[in-house]
PDB file of N, CA and C in Angstrom:
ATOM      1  N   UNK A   1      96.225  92.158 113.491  1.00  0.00           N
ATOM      2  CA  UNK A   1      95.636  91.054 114.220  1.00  0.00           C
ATOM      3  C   UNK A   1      96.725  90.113 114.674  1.00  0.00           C
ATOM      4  N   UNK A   2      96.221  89.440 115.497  1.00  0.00           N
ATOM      5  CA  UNK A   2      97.112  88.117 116.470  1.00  0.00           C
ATOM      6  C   UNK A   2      97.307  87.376 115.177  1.00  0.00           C
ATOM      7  N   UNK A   3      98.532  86.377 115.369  1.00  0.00           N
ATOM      8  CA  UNK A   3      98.414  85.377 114.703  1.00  0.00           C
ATOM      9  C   UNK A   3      98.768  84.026 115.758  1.00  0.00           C
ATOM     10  N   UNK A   4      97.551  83.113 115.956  1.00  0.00           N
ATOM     11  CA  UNK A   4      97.687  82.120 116.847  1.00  0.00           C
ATOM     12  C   UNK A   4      98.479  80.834 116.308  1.00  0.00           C
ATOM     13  N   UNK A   5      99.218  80.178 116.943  1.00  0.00           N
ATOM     14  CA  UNK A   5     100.143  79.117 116.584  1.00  0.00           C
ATOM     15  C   UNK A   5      99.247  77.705 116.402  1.00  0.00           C
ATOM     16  N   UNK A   6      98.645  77.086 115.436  1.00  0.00           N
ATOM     17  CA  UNK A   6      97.858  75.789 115.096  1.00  0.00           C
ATOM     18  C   UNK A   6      98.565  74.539 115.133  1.00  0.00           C
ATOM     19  N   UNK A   7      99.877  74.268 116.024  1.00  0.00           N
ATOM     20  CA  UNK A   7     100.514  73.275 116.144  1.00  0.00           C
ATOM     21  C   UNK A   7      99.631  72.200 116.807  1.00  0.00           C
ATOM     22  N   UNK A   8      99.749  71.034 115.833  1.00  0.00           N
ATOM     23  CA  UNK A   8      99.023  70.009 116.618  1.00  0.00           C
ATOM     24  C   UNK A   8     100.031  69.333 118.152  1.00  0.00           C
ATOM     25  N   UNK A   9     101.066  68.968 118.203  1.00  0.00           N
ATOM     26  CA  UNK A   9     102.071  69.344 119.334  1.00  0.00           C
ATOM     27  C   UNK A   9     102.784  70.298 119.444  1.00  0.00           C
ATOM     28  N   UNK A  10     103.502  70.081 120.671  1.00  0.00           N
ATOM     29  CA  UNK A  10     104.640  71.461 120.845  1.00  0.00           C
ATOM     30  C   UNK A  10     105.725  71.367 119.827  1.00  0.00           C
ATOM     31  N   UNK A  11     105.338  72.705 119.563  1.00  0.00           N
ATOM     32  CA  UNK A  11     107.322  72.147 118.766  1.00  0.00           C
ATOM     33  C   UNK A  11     108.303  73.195 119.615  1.00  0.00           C
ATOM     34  N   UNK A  12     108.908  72.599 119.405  1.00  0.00           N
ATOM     35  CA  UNK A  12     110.234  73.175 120.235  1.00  0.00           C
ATOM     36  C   UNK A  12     111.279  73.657 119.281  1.00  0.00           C
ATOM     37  N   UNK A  13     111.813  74.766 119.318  1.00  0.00           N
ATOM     38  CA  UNK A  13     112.821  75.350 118.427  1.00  0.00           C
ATOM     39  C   UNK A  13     114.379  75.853 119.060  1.00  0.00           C
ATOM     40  N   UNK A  14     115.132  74.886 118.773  1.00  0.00           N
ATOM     41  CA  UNK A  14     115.947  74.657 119.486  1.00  0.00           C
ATOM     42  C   UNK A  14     117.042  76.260 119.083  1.00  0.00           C
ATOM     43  N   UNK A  15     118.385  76.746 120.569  1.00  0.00           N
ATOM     44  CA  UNK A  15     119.007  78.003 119.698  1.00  0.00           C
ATOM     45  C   UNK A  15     119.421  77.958 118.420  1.00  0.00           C
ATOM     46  N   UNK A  16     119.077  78.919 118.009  1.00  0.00           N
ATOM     47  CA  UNK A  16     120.068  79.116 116.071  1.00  0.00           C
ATOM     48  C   UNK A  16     118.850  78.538 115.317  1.00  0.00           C
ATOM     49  N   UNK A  17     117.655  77.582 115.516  1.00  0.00           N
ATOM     50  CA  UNK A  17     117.282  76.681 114.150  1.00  0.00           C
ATOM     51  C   UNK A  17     116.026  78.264 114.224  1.00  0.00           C
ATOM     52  N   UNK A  18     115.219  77.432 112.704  1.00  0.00           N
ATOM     53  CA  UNK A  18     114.062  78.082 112.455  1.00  0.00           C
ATOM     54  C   UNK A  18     113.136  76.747 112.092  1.00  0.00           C
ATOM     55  N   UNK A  19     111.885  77.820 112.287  1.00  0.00           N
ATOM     56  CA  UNK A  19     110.764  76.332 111.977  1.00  0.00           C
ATOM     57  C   UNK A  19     109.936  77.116 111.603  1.00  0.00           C
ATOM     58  N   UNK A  20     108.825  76.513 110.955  1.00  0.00           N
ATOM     59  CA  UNK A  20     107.938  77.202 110.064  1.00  0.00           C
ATOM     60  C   UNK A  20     106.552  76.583 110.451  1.00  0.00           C
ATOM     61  N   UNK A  21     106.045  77.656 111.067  1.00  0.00           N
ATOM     62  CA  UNK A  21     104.917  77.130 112.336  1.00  0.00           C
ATOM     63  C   UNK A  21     103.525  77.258 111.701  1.00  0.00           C
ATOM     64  N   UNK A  22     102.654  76.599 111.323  1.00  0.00           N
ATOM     65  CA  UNK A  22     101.366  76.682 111.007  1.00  0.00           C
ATOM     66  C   UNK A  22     100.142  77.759 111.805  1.00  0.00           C
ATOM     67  N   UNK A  23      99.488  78.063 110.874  1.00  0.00           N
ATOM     68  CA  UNK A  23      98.597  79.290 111.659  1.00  0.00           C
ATOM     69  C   UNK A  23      96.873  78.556 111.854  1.00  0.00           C
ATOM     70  N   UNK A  24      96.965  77.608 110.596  1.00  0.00           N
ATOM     71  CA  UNK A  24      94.951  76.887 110.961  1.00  0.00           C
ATOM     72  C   UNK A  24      94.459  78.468 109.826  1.00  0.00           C
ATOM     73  N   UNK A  25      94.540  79.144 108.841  1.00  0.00           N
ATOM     74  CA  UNK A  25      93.632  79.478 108.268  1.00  0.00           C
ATOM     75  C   UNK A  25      94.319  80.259 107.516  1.00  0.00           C
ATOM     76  N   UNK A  26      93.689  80.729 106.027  1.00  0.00           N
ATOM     77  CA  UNK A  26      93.706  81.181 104.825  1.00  0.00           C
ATOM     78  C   UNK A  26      93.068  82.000 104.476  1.00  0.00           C
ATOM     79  N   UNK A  27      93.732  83.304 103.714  1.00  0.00           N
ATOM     80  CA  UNK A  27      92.756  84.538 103.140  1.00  0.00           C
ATOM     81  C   UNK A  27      92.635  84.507 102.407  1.00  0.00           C
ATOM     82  N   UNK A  28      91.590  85.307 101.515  1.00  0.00           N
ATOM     83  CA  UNK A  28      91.786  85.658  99.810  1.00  0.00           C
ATOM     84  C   UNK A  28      91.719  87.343 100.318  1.00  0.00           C
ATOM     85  N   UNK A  29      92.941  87.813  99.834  1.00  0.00           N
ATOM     86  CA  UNK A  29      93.519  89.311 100.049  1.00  0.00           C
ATOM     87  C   UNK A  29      92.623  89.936  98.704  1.00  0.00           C
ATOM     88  N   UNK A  30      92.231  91.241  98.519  1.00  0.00           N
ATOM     89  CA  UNK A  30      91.768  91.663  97.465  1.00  0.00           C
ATOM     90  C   UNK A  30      92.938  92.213  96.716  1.00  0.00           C
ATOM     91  N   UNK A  31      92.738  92.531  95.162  1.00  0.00           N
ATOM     92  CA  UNK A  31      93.934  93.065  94.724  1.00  0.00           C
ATOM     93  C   UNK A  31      94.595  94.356  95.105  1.00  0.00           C
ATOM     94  N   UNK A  32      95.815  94.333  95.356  1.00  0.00           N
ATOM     95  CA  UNK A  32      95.812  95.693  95.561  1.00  0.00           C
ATOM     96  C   UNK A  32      96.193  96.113  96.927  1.00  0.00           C
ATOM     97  N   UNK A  33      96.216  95.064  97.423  1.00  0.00           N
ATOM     98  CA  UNK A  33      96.715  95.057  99.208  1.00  0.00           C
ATOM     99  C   UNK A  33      97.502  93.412  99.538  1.00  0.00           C
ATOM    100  N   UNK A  34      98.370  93.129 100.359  1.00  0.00           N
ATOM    101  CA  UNK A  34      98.973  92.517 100.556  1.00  0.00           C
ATOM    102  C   UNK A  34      98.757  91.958 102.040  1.00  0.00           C
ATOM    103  N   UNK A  35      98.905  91.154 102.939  1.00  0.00           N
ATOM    104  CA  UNK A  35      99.182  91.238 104.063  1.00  0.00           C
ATOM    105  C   UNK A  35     100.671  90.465 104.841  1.00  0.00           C
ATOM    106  N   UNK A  36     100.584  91.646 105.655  1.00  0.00           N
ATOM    107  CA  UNK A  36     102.224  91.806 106.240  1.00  0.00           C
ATOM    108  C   UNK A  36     102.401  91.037 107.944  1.00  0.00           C
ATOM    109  N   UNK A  37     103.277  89.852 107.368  1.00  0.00           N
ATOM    110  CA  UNK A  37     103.442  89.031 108.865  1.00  0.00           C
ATOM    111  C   UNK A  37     104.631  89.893 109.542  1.00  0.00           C
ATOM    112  N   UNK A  38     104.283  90.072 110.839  1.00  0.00           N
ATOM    113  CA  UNK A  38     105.276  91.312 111.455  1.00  0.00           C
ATOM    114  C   UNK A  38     105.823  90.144 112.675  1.00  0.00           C
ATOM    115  N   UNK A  39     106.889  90.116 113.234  1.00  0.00           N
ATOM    116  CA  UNK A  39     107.088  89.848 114.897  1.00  0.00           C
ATOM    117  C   UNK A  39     106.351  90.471 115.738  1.00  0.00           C
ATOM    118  N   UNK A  40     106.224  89.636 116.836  1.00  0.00           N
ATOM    119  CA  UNK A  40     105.470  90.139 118.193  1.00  0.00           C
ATOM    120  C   UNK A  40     106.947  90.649 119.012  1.00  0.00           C
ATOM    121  N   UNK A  41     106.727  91.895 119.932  1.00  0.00           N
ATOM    122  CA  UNK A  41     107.941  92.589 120.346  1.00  0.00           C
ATOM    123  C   UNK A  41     108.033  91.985 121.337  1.00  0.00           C
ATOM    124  N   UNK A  42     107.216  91.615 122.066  1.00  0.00           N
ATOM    125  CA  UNK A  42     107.414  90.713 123.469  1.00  0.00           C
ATOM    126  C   UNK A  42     108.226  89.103 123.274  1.00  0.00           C
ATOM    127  N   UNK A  43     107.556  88.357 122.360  1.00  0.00           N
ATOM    128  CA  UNK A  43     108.889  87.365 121.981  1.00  0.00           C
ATOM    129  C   UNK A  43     110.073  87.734 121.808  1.00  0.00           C
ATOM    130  N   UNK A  44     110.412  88.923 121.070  1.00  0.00           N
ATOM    131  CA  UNK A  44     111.381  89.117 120.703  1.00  0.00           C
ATOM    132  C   UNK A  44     112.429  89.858 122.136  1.00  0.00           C
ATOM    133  N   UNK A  45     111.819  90.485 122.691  1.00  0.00           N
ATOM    134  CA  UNK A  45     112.370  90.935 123.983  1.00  0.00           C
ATOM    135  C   UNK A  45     112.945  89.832 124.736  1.00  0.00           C
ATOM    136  N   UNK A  46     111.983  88.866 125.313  1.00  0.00           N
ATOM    137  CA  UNK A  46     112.089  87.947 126.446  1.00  0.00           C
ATOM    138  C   UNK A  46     112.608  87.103 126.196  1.00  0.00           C
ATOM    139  N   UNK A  47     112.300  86.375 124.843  1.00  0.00           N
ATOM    140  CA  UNK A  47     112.788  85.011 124.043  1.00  0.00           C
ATOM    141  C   UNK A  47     113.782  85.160 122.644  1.00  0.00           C
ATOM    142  N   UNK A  48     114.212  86.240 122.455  1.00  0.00           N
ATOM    143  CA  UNK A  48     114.997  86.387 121.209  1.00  0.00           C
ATOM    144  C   UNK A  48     114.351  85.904 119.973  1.00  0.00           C
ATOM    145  N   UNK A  49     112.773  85.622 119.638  1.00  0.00           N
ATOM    146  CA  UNK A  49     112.649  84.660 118.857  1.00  0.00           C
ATOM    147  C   UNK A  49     111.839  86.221 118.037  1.00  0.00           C
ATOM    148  N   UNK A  50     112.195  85.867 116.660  1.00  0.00           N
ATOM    149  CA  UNK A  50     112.244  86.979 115.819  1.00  0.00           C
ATOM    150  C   UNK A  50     111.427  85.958 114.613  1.00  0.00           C
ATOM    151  N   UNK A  51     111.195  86.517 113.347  1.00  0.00           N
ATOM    152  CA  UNK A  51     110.711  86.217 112.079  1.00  0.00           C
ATOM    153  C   UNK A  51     111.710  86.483 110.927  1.00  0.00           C
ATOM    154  N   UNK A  52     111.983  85.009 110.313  1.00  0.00           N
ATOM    155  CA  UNK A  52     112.656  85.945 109.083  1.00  0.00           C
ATOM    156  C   UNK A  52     112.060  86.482 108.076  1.00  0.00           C
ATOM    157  N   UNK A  53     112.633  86.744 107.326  1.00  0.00           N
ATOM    158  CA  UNK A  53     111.930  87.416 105.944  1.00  0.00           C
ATOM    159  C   UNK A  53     110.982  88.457 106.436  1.00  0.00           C
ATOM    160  N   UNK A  54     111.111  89.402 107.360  1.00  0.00           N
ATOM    161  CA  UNK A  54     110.070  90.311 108.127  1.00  0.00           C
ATOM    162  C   UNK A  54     110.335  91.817 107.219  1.00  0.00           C
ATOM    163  N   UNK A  55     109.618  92.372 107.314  1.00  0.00           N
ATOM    164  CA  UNK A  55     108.021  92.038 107.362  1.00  0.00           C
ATOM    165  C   UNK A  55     107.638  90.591 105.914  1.00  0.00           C
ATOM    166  N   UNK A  56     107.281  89.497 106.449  1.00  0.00           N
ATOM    167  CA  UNK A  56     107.056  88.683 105.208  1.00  0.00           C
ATOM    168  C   UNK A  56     105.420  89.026 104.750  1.00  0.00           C
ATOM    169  N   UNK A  57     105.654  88.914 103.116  1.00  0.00           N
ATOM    170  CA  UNK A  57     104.597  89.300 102.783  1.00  0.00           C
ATOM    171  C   UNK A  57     103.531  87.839 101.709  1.00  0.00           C
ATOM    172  N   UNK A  58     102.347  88.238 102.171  1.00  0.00           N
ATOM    173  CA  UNK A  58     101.618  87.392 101.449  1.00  0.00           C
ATOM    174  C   UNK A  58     100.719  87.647 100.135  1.00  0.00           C
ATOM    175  N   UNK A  59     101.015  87.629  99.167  1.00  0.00           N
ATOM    176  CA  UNK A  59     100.560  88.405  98.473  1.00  0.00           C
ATOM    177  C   UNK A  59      98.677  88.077  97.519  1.00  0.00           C
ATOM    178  N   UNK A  60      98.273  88.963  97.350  1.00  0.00           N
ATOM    179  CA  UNK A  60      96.462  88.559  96.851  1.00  0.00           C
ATOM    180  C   UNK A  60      96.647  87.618  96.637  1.00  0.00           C
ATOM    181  N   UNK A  61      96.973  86.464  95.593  1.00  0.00           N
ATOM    182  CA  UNK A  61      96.530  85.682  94.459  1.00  0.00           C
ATOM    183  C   UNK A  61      96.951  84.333  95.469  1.00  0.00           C
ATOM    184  N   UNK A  62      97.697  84.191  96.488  1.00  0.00           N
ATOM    185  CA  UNK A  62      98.130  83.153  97.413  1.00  0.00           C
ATOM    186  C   UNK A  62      96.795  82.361  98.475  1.00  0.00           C
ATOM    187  N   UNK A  63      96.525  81.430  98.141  1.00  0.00           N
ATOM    188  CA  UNK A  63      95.184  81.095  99.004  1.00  0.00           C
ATOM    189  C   UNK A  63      95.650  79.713  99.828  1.00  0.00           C
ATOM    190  N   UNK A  64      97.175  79.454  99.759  1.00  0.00           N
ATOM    191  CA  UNK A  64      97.169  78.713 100.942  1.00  0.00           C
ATOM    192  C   UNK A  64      97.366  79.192 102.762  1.00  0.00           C
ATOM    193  N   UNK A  65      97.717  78.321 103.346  1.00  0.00           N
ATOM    194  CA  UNK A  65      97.678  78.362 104.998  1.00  0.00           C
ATOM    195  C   UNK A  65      98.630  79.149 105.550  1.00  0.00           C
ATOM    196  N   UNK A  66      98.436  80.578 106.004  1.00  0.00           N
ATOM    197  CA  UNK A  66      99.312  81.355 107.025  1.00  0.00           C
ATOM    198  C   UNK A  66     100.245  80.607 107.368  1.00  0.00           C
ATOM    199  N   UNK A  67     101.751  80.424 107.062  1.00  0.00           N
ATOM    200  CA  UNK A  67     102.347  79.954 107.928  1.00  0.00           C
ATOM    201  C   UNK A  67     103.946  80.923 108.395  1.00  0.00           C
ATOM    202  N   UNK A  68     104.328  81.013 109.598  1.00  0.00           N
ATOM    203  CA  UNK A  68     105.062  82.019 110.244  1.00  0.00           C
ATOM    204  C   UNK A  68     106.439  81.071 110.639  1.00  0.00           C
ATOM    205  N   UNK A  69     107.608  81.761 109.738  1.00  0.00           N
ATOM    206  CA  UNK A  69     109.116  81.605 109.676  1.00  0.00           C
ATOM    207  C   UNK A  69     109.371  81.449 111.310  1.00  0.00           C
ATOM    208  N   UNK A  70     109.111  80.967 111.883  1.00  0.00           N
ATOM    209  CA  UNK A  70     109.837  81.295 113.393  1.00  0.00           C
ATOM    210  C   UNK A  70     111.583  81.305 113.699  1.00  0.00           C
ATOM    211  N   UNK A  71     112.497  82.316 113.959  1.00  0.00           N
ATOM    212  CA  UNK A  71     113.862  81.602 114.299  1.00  0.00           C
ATOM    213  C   UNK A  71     114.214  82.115 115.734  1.00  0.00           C
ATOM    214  N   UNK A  72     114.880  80.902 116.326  1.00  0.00           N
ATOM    215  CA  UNK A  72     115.427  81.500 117.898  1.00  0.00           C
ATOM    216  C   UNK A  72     116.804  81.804 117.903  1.00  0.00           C
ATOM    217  N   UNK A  73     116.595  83.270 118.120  1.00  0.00           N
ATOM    218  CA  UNK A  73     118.393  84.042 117.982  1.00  0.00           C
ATOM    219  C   UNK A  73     119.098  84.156 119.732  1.00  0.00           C
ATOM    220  N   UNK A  74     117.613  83.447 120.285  1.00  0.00           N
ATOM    221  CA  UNK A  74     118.187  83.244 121.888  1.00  0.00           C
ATOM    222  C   UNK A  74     119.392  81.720 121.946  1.00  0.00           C
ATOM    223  N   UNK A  75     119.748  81.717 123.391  1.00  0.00           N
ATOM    224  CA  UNK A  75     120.353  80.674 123.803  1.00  0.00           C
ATOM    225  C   UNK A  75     119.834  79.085 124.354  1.00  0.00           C
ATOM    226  N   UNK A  76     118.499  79.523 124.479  1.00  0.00           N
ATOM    227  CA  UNK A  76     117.532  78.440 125.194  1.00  0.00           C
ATOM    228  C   UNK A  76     116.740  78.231 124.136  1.00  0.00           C
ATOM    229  N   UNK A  77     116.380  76.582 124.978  1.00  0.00           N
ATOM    230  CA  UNK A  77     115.125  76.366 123.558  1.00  0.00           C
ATOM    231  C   UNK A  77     113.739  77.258 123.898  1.00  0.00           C
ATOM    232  N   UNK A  78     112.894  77.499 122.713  1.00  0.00           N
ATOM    233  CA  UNK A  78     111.793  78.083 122.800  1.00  0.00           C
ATOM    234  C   UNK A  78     110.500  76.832 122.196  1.00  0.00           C
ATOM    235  N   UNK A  79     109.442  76.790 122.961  1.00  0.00           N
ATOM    236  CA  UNK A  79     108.521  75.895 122.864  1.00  0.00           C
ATOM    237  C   UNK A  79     107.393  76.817 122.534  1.00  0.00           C
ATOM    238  N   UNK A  80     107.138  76.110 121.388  1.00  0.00           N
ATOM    239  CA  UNK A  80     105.485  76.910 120.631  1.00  0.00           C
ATOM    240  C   UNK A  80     104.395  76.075 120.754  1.00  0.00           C
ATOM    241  N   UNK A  81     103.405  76.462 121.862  1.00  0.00           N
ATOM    242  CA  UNK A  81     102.187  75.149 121.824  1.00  0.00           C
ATOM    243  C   UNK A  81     101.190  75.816 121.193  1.00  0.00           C
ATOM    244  N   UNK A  82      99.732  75.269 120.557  1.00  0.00           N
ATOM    245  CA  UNK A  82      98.977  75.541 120.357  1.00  0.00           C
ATOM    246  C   UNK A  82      98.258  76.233 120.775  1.00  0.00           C
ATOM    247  N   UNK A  83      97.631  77.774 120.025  1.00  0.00           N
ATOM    248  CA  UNK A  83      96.998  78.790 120.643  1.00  0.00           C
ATOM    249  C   UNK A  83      98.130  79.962 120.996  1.00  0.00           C
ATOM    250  N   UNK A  84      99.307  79.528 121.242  1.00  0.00           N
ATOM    251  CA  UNK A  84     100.266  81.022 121.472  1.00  0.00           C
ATOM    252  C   UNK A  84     100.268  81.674 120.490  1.00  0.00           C
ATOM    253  N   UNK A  85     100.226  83.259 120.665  1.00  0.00           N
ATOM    254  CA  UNK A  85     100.173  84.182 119.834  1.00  0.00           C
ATOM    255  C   UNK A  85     101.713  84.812 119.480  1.00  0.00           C
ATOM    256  N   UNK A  86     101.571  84.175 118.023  1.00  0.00           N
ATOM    257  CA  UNK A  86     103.104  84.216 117.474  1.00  0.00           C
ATOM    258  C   UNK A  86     103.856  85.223 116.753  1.00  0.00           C
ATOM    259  N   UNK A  87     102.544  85.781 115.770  1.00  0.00           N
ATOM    260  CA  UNK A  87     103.232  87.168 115.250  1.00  0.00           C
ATOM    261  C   UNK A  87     102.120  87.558 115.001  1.00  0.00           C
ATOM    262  N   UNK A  88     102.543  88.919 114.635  1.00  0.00           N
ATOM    263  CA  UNK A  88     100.945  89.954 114.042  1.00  0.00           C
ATOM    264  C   UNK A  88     100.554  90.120 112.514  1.00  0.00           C
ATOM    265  N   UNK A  89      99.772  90.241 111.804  1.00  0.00           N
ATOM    266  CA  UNK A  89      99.794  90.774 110.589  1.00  0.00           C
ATOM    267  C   UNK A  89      98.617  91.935 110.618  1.00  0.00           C
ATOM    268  N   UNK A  90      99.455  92.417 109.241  1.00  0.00           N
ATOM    269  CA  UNK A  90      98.345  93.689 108.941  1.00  0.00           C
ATOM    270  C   UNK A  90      97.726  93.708 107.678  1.00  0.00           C
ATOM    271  N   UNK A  91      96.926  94.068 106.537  1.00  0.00           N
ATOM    272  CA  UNK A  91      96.681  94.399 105.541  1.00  0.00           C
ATOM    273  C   UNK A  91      97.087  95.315 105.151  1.00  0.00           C
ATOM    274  N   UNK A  92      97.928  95.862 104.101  1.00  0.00           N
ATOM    275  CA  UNK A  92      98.397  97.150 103.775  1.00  0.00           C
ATOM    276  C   UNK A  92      97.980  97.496 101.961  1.00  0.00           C
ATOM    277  N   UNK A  93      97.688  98.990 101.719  1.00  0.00           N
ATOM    278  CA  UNK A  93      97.387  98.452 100.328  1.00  0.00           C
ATOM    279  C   UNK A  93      98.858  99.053  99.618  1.00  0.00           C
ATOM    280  N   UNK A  94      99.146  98.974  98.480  1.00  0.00           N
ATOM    281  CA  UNK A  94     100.194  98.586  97.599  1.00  0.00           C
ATOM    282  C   UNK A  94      99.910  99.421  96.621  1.00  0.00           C
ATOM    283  N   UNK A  95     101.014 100.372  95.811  1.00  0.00           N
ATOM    284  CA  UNK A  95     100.823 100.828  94.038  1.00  0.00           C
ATOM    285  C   UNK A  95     101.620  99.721  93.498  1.00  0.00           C
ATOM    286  N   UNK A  96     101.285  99.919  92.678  1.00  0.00           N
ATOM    287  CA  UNK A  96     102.476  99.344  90.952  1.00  0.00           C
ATOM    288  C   UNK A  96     103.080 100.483  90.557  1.00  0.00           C
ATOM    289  N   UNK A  97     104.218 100.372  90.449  1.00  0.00           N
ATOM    290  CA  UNK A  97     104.780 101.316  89.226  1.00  0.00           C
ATOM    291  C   UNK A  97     105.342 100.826  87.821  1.00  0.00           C
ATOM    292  N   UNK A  98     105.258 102.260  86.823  1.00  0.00           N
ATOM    293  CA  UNK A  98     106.107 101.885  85.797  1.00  0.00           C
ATOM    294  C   UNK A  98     107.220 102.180  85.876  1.00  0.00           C
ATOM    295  N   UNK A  99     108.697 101.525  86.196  1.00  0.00           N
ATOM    296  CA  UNK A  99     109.833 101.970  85.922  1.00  0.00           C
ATOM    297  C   UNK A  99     110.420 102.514  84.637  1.00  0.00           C
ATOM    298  N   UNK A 100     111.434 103.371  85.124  1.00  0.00           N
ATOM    299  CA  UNK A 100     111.455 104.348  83.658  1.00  0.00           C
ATOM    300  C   UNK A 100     113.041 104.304  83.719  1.00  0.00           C
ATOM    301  N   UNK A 101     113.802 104.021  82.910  1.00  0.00           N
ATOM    302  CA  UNK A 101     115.316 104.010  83.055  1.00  0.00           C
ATOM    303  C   UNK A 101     115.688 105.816  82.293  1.00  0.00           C
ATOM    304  N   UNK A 102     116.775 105.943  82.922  1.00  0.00           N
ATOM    305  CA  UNK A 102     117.178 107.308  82.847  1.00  0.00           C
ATOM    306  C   UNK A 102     118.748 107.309  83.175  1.00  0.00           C
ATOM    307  N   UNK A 103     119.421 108.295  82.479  1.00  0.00           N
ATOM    308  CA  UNK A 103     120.930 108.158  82.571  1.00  0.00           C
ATOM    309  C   UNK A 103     120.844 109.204  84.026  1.00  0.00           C
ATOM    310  N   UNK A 104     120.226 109.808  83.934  1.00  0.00           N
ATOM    311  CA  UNK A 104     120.000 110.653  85.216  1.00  0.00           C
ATOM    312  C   UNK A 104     119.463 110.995  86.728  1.00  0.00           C
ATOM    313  N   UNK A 105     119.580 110.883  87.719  1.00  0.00           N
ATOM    314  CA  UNK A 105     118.149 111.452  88.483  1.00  0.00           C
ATOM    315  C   UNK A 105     118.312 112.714  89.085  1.00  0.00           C
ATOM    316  N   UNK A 106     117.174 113.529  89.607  1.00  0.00           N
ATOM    317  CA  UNK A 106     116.928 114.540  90.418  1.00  0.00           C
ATOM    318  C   UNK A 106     117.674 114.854  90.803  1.00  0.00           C
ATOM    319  N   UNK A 107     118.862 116.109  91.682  1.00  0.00           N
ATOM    320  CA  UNK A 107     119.704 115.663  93.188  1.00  0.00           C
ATOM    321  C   UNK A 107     118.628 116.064  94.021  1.00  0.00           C
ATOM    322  N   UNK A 108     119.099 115.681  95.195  1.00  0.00           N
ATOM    323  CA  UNK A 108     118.519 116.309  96.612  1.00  0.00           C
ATOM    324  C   UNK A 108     119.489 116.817  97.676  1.00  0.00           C
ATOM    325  N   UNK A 109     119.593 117.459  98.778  1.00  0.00           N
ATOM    326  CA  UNK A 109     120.515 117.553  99.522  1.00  0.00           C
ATOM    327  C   UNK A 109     120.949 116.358 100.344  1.00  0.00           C
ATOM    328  N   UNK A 110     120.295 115.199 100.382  1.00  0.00           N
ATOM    329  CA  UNK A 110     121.052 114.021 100.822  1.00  0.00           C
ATOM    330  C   UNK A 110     122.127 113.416  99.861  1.00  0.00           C
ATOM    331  N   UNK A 111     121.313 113.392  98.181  1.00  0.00           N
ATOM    332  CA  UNK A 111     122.189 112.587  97.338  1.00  0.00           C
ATOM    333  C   UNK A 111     122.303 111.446  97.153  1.00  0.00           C
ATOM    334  N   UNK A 112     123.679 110.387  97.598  1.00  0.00           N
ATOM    335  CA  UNK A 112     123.725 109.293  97.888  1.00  0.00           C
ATOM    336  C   UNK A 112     123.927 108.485  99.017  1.00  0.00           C
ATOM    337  N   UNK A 113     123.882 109.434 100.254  1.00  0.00           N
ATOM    338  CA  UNK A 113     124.367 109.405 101.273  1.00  0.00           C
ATOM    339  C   UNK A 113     123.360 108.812 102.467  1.00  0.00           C
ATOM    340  N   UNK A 114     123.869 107.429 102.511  1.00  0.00           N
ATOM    341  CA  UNK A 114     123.140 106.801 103.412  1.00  0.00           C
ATOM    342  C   UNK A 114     123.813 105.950 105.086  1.00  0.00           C
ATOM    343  N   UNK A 115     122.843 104.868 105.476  1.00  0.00           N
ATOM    344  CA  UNK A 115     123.721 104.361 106.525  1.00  0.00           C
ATOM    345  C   UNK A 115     123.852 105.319 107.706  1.00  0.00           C
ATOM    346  N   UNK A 116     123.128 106.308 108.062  1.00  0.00           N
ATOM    347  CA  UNK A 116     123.276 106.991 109.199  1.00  0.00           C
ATOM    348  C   UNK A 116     124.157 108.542 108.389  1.00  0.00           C
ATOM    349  N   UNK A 117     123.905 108.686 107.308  1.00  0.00           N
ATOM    350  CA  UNK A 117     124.445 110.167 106.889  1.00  0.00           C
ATOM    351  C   UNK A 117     123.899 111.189 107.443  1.00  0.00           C
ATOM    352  N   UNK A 118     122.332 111.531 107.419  1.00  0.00           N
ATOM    353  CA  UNK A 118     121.386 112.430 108.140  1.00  0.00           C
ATOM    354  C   UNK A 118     121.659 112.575 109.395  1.00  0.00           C
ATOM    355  N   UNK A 119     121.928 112.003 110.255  1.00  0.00           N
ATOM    356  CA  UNK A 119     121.545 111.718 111.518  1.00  0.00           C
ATOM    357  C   UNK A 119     122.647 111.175 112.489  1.00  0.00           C
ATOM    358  N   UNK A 120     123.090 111.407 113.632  1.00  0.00           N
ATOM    359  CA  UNK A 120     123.988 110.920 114.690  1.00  0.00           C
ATOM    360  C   UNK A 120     124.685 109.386 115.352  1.00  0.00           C
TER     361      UNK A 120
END
């Protein structure tokens, strides 16, 4: 889903800063699922303006107000008025695990080999 911007004025986010933009509403997540604030790709294309902490997550037991990290990695200021659609979220559901310490693990044919090892 959209997430609409509930700024009572514009705010303006000048290059380099971040601001932390109000959304106007609150979930109760069930246990067991989380929901995930994502960037919108079109801000991020046109306006450089990205999310930190992405995917940020909100987790069940949290029942205050949506609110979305905004930062501008553009050169110009970016202006957020009320009603712009700022980022997306999703519901996703979640396991728990038990971690198990081990002097050992599995191999695989990757191993430890990361950072673009697989692939070109």
């Amino acid at each position: 889903m959209d997430i609409l911007a509930a700024v009572e004025e514009p705010v303006t986010i000048a290059p380099g800063a971040t601001a932390l933009i109000p959304s106007g509403f609150s979930l109760e997540i069930p246990r067991g699922f989380e929901a995930q604030i994502r960037p919108r790709s079109g801000l991020a294309l046109k306006s450089s303006i990205g999310i930190l902490n992405s995917p940020g997550t909100i987790d069940s037991d949290y029942r205050g107000e949506v609110k979305v990290i905004m930062t501008n990695f553009g050169g110009a200021h970016f202006i957020v008025n009320r009603g712009d659609r700022i980022a997306q979220m999703i519901i996703a559901r979640y396991a728990r695990v038990n971690w198990e310490e081990t002097d050992a693990l599995d191999h695989t044919a990757r191993g430890a080999g990361g950072f673009g090892h697989t692939g070109v």
